[in-house]
PDB file of N, CA and C in Angstrom:
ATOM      1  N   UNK A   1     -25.529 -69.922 -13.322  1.00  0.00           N
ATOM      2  CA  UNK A   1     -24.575 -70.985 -13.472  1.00  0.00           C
ATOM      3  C   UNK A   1     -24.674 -71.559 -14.880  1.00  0.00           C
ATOM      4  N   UNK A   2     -23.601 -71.501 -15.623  1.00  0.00           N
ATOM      5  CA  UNK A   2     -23.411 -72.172 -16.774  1.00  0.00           C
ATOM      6  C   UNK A   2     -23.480 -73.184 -16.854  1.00  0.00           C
ATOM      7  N   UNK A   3     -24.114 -74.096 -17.742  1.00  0.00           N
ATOM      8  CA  UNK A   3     -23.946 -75.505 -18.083  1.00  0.00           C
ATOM      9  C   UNK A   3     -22.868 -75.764 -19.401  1.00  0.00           C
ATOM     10  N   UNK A   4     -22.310 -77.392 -18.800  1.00  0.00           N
ATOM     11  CA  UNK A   4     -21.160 -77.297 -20.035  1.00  0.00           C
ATOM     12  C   UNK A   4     -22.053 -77.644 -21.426  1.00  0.00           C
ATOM     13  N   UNK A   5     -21.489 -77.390 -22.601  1.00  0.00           N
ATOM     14  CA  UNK A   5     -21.673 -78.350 -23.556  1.00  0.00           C
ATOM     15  C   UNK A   5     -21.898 -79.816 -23.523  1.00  0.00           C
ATOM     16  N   UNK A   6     -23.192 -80.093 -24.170  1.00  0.00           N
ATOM     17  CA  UNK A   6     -23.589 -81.239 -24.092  1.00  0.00           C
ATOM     18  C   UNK A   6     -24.257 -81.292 -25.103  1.00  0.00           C
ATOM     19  N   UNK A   7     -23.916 -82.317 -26.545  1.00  0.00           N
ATOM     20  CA  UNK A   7     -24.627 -82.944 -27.375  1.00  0.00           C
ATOM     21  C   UNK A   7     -25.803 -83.387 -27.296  1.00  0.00           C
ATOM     22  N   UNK A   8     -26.250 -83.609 -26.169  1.00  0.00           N
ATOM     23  CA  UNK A   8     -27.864 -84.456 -26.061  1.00  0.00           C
ATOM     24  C   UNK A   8     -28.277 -83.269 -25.891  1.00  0.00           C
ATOM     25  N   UNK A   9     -27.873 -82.416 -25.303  1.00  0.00           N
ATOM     26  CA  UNK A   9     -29.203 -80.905 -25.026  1.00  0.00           C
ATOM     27  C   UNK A   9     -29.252 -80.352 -26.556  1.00  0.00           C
ATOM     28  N   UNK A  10     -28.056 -80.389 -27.753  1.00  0.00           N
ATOM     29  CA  UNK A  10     -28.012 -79.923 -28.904  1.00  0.00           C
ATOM     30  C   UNK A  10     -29.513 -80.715 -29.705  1.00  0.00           C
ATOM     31  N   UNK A  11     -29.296 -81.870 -29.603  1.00  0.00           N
ATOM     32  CA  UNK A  11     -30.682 -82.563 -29.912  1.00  0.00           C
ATOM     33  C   UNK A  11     -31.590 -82.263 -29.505  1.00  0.00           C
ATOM     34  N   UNK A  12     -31.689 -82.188 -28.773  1.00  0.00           N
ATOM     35  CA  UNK A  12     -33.413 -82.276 -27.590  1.00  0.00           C
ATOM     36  C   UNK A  12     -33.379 -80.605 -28.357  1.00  0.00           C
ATOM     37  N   UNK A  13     -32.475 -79.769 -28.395  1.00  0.00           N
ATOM     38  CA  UNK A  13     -32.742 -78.499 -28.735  1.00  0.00           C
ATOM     39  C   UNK A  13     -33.858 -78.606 -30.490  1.00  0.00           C
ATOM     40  N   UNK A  14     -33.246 -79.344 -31.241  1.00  0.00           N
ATOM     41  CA  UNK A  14     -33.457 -79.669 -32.820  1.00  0.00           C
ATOM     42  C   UNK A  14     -35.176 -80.065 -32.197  1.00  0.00           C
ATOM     43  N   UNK A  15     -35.075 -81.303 -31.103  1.00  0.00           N
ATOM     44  CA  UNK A  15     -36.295 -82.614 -31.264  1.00  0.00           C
ATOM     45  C   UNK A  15     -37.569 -80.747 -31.142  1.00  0.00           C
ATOM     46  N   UNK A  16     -37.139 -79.965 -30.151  1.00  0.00           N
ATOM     47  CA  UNK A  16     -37.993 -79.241 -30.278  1.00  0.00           C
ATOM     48  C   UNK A  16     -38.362 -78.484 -31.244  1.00  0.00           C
ATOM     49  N   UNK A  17     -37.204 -77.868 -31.925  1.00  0.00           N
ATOM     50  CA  UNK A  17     -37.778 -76.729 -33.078  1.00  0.00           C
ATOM     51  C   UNK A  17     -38.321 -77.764 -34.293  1.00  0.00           C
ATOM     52  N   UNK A  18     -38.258 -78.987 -34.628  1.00  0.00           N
ATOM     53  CA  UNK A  18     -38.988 -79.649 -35.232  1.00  0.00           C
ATOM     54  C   UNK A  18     -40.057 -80.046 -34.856  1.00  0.00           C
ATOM     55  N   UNK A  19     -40.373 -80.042 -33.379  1.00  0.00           N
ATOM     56  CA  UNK A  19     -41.817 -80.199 -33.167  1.00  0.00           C
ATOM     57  C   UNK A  19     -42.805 -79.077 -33.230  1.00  0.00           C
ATOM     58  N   UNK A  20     -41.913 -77.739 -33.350  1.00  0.00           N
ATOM     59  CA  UNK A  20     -42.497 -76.291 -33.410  1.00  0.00           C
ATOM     60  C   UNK A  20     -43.052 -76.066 -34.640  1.00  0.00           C
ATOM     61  N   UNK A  21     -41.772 -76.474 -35.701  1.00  0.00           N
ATOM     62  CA  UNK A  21     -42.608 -76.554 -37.106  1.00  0.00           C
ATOM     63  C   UNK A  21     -43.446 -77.538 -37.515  1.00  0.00           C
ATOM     64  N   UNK A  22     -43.672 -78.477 -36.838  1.00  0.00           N
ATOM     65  CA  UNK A  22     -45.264 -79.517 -37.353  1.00  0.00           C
ATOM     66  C   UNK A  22     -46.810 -78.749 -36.447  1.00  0.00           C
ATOM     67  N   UNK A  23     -46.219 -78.428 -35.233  1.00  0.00           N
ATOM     68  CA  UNK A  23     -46.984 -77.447 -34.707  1.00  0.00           C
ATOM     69  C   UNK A  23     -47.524 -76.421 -35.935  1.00  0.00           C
ATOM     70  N   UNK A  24     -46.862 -75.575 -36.118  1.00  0.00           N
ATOM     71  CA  UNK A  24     -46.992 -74.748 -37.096  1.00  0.00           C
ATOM     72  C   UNK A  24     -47.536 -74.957 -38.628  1.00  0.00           C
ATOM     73  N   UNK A  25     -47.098 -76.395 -39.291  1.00  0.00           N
ATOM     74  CA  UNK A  25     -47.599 -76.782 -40.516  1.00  0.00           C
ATOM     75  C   UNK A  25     -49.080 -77.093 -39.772  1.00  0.00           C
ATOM     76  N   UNK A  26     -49.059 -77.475 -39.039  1.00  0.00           N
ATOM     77  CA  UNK A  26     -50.618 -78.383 -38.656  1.00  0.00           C
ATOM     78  C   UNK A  26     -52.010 -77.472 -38.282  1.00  0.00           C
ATOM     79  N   UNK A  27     -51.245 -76.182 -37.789  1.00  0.00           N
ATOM     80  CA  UNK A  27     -52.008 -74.952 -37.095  1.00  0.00           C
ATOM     81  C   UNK A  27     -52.371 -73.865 -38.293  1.00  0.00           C
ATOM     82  N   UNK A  28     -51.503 -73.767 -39.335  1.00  0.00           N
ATOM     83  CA  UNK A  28     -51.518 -72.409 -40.038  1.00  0.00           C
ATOM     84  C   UNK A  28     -51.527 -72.731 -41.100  1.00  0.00           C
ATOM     85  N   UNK A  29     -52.945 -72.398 -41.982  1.00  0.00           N
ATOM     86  CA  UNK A  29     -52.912 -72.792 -43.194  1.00  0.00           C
ATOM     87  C   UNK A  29     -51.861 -72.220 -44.197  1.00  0.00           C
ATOM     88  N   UNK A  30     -51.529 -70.799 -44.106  1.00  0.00           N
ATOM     89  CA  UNK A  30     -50.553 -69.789 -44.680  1.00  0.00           C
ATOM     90  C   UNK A  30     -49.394 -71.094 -44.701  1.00  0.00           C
ATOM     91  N   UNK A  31     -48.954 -71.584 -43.694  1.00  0.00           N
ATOM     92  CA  UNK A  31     -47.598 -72.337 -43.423  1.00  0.00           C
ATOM     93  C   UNK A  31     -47.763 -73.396 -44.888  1.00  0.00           C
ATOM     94  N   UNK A  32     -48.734 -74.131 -45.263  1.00  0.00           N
ATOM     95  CA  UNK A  32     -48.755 -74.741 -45.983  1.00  0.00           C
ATOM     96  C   UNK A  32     -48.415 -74.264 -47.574  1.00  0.00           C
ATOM     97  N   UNK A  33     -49.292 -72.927 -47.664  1.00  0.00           N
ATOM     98  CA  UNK A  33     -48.904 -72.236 -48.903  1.00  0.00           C
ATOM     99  C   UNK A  33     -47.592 -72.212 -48.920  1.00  0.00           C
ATOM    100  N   UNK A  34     -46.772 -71.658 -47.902  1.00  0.00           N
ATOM    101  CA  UNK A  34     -45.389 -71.549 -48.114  1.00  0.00           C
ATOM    102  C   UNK A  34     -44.751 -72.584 -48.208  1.00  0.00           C
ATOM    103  N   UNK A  35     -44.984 -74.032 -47.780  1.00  0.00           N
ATOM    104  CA  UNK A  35     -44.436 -74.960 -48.169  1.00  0.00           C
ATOM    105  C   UNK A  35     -44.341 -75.575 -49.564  1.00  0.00           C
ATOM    106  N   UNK A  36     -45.722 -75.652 -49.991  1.00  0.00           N
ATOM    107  CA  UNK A  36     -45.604 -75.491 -51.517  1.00  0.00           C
ATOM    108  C   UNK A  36     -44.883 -74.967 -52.290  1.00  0.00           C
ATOM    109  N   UNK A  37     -44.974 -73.178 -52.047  1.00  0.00           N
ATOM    110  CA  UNK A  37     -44.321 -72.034 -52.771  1.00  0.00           C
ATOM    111  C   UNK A  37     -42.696 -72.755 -52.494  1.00  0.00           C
ATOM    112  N   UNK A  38     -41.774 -73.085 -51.381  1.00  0.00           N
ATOM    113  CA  UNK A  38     -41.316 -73.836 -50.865  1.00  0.00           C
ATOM    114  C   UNK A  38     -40.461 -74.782 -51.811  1.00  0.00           C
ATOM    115  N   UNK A  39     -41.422 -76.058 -52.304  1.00  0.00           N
ATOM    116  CA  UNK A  39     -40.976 -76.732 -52.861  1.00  0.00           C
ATOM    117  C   UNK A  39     -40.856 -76.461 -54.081  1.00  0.00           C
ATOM    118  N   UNK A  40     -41.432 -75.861 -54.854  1.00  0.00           N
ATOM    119  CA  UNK A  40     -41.755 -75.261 -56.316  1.00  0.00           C
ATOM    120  C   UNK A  40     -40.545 -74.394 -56.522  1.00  0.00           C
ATOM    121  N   UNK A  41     -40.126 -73.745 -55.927  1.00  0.00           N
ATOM    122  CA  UNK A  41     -39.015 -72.849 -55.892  1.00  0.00           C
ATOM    123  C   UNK A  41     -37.621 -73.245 -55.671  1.00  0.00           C
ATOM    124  N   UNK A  42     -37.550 -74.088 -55.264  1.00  0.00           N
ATOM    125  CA  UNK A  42     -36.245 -75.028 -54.974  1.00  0.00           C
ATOM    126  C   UNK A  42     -36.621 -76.108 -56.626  1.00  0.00           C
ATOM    127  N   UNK A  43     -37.470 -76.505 -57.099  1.00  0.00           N
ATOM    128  CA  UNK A  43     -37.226 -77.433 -58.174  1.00  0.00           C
ATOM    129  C   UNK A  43     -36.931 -76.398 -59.190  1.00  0.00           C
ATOM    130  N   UNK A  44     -37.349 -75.261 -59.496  1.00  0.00           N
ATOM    131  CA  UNK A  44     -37.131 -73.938 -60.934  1.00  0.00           C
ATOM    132  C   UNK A  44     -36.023 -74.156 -60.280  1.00  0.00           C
ATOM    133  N   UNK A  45     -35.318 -73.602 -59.557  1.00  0.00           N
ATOM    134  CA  UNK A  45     -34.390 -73.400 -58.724  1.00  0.00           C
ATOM    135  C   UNK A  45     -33.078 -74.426 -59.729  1.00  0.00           C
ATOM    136  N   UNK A  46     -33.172 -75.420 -59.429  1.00  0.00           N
ATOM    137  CA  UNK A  46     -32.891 -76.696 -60.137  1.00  0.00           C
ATOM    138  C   UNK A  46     -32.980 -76.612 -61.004  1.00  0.00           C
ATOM    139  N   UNK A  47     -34.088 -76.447 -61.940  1.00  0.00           N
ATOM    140  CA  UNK A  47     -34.549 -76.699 -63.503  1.00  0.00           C
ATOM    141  C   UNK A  47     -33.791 -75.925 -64.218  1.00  0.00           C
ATOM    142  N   UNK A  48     -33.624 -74.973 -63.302  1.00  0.00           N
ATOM    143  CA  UNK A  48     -32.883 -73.533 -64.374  1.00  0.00           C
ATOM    144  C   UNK A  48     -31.322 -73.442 -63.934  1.00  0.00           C
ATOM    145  N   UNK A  49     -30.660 -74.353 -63.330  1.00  0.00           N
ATOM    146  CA  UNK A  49     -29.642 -73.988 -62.737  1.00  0.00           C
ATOM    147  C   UNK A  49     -29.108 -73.028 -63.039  1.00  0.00           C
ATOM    148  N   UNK A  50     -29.385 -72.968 -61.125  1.00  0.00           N
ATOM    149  CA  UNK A  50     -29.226 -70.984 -60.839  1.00  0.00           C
ATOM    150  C   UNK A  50     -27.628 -71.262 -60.255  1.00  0.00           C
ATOM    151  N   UNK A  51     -26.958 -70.173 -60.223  1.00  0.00           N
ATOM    152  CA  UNK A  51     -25.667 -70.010 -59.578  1.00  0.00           C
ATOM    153  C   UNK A  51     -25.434 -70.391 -58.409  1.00  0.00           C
ATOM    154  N   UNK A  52     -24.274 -70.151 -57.542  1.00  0.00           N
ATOM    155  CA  UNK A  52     -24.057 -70.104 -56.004  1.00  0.00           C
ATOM    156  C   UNK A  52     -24.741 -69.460 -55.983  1.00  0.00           C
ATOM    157  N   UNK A  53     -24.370 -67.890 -56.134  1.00  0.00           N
ATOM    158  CA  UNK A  53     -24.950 -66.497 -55.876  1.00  0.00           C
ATOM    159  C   UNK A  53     -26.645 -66.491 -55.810  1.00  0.00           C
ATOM    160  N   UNK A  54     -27.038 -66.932 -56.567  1.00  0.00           N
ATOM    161  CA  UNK A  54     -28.342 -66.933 -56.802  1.00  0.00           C
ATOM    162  C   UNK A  54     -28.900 -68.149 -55.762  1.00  0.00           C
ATOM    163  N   UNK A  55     -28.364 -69.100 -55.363  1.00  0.00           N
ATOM    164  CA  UNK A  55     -28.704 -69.926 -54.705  1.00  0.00           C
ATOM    165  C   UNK A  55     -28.699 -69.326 -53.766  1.00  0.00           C
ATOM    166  N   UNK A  56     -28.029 -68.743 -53.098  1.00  0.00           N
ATOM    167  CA  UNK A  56     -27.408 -68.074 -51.599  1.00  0.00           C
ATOM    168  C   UNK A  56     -29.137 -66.950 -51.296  1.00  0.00           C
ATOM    169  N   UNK A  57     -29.337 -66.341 -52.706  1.00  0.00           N
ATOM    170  CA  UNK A  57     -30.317 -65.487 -52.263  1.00  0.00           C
ATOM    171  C   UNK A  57     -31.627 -65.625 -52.288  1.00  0.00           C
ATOM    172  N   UNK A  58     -32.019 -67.302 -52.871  1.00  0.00           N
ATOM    173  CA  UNK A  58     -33.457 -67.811 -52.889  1.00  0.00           C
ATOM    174  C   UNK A  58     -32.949 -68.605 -51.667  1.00  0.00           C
ATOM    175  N   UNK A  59     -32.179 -68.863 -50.993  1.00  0.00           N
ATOM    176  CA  UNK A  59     -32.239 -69.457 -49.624  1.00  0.00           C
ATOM    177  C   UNK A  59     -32.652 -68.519 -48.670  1.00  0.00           C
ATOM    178  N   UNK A  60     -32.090 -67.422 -48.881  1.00  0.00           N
ATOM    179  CA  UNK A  60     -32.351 -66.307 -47.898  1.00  0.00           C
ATOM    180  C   UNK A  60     -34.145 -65.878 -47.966  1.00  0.00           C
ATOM    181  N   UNK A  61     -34.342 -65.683 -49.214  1.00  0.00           N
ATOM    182  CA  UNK A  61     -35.789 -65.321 -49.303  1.00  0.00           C
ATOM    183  C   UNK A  61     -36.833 -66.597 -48.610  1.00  0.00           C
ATOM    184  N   UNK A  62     -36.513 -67.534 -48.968  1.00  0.00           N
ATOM    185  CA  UNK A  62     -36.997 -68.819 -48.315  1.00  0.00           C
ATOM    186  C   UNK A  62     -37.214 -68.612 -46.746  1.00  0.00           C
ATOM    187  N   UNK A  63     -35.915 -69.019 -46.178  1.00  0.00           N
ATOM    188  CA  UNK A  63     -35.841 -68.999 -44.932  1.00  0.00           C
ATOM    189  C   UNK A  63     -36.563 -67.495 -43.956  1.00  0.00           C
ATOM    190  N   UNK A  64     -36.449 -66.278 -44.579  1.00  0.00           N
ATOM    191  CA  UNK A  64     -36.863 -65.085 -44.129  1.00  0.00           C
ATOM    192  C   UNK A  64     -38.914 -64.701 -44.363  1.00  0.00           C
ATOM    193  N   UNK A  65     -38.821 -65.631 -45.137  1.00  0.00           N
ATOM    194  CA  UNK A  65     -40.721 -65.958 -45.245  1.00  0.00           C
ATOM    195  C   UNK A  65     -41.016 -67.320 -44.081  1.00  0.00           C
ATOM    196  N   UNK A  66     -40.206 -68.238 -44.047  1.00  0.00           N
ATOM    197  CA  UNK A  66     -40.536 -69.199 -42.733  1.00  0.00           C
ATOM    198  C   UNK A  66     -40.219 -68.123 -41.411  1.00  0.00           C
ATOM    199  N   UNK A  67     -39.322 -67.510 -41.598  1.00  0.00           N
ATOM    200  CA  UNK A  67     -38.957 -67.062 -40.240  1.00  0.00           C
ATOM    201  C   UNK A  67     -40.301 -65.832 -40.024  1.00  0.00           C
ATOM    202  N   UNK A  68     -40.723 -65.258 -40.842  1.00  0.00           N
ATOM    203  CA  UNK A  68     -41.781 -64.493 -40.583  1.00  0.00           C
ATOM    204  C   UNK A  68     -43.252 -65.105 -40.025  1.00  0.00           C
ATOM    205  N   UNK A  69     -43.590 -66.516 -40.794  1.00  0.00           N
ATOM    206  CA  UNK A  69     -44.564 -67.310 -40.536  1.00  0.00           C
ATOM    207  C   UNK A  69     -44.522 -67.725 -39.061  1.00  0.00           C
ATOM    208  N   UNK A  70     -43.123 -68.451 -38.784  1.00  0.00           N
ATOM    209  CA  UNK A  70     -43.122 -68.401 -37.367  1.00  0.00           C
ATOM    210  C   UNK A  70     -43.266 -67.363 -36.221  1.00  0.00           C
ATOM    211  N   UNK A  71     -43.014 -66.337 -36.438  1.00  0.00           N
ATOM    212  CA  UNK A  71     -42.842 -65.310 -35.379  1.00  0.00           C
ATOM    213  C   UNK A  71     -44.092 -65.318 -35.608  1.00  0.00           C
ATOM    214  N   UNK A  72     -44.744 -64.859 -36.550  1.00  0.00           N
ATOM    215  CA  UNK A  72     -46.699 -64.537 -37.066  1.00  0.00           C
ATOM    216  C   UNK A  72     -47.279 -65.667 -35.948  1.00  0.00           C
ATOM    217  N   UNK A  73     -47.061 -66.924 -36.184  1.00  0.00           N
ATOM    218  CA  UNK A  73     -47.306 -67.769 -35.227  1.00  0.00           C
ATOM    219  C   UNK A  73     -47.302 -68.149 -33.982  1.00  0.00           C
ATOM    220  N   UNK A  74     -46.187 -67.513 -33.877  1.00  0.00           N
ATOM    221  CA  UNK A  74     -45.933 -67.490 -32.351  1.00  0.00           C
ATOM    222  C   UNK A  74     -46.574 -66.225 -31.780  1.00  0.00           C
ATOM    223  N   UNK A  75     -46.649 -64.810 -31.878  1.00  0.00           N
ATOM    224  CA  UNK A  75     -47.336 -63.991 -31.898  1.00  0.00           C
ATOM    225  C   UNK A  75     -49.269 -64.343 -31.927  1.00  0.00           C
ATOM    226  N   UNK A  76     -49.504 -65.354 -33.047  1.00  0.00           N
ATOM    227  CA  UNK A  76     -50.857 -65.265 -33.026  1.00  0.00           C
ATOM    228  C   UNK A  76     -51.228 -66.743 -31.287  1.00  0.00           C
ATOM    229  N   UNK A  77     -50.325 -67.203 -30.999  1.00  0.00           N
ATOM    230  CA  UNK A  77     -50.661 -68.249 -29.831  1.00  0.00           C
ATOM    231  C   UNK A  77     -50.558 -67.367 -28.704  1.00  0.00           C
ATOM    232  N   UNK A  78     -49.676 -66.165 -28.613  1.00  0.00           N
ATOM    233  CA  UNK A  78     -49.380 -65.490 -28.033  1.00  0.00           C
ATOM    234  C   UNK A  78     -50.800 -64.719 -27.298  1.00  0.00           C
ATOM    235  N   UNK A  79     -51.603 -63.989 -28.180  1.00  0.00           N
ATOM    236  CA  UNK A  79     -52.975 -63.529 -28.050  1.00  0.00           C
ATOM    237  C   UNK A  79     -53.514 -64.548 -28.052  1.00  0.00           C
ATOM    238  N   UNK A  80     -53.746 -65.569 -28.600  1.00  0.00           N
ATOM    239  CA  UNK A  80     -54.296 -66.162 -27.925  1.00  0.00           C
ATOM    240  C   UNK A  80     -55.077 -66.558 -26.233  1.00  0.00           C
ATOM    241  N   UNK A  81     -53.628 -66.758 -25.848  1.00  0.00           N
ATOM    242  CA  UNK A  81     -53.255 -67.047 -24.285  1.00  0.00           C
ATOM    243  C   UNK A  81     -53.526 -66.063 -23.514  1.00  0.00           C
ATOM    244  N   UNK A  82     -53.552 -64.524 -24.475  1.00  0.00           N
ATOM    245  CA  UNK A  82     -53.881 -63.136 -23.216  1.00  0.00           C
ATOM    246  C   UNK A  82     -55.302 -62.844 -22.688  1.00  0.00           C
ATOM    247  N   UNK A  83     -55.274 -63.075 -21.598  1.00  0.00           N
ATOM    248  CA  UNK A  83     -56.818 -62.789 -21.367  1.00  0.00           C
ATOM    249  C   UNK A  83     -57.323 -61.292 -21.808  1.00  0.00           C
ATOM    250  N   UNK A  84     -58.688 -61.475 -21.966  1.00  0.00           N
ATOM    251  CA  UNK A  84     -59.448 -60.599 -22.808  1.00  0.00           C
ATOM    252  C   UNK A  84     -59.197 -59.451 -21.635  1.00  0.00           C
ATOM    253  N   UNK A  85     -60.032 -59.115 -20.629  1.00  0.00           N
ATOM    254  CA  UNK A  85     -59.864 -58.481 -19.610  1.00  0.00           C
ATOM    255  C   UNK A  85     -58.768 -57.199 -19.477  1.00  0.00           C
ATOM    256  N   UNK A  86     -57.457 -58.074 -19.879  1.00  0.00           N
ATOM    257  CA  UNK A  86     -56.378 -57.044 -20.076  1.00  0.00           C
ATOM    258  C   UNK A  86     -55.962 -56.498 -21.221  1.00  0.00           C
ATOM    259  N   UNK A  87     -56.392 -56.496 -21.613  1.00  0.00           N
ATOM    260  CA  UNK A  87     -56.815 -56.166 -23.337  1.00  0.00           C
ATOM    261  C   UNK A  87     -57.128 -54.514 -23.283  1.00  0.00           C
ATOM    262  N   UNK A  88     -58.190 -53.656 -22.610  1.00  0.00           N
ATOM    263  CA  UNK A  88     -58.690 -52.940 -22.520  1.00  0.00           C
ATOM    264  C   UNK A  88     -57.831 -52.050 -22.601  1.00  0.00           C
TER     265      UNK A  88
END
């Protein structure tokens, strides 16, 4: 059964993936490097004003190193949680 559209579930959707990434800054030191690398890269970014074009493709590189950190993350909670036992 489908549920309709509803704005408050759109939120509560956000309240979570923002609690996923403090999860994640707080858990993974790597996450932090990339936040740095992160911010440093968005100010050259700036300093040198880069194009659309060029903007379009340090967003992509950006976002495709968070999106890797997360899956890495989610993957490493993942083993975590597997018992040893079945491992074998």
């Amino acid at each position: 059964m489908q549920r309709p559209f509803e704005f408050t579930g759109r939120i509560r959707s956000f309240k979570y993936a923002f609690a996923g990434l403090w999860v994640m800054l707080k858990t993974q030191h790597n996450a932090w490097i990339h936040f740095v690398a992160t911010i440093i890269t968005i100010a050259m970014a700036v300093v040198y004003q880069l194009t659309t074009v060029e903007w379009c493709f340090i967003i992509l590189a950006i976002v495709s190193v968070w999106m890797a950190e997360a899956l890495n993350t989610a993957f490493e909670f993942l083993a975590d949680v597997t018992p040893q036992n079945f491992i074998h």
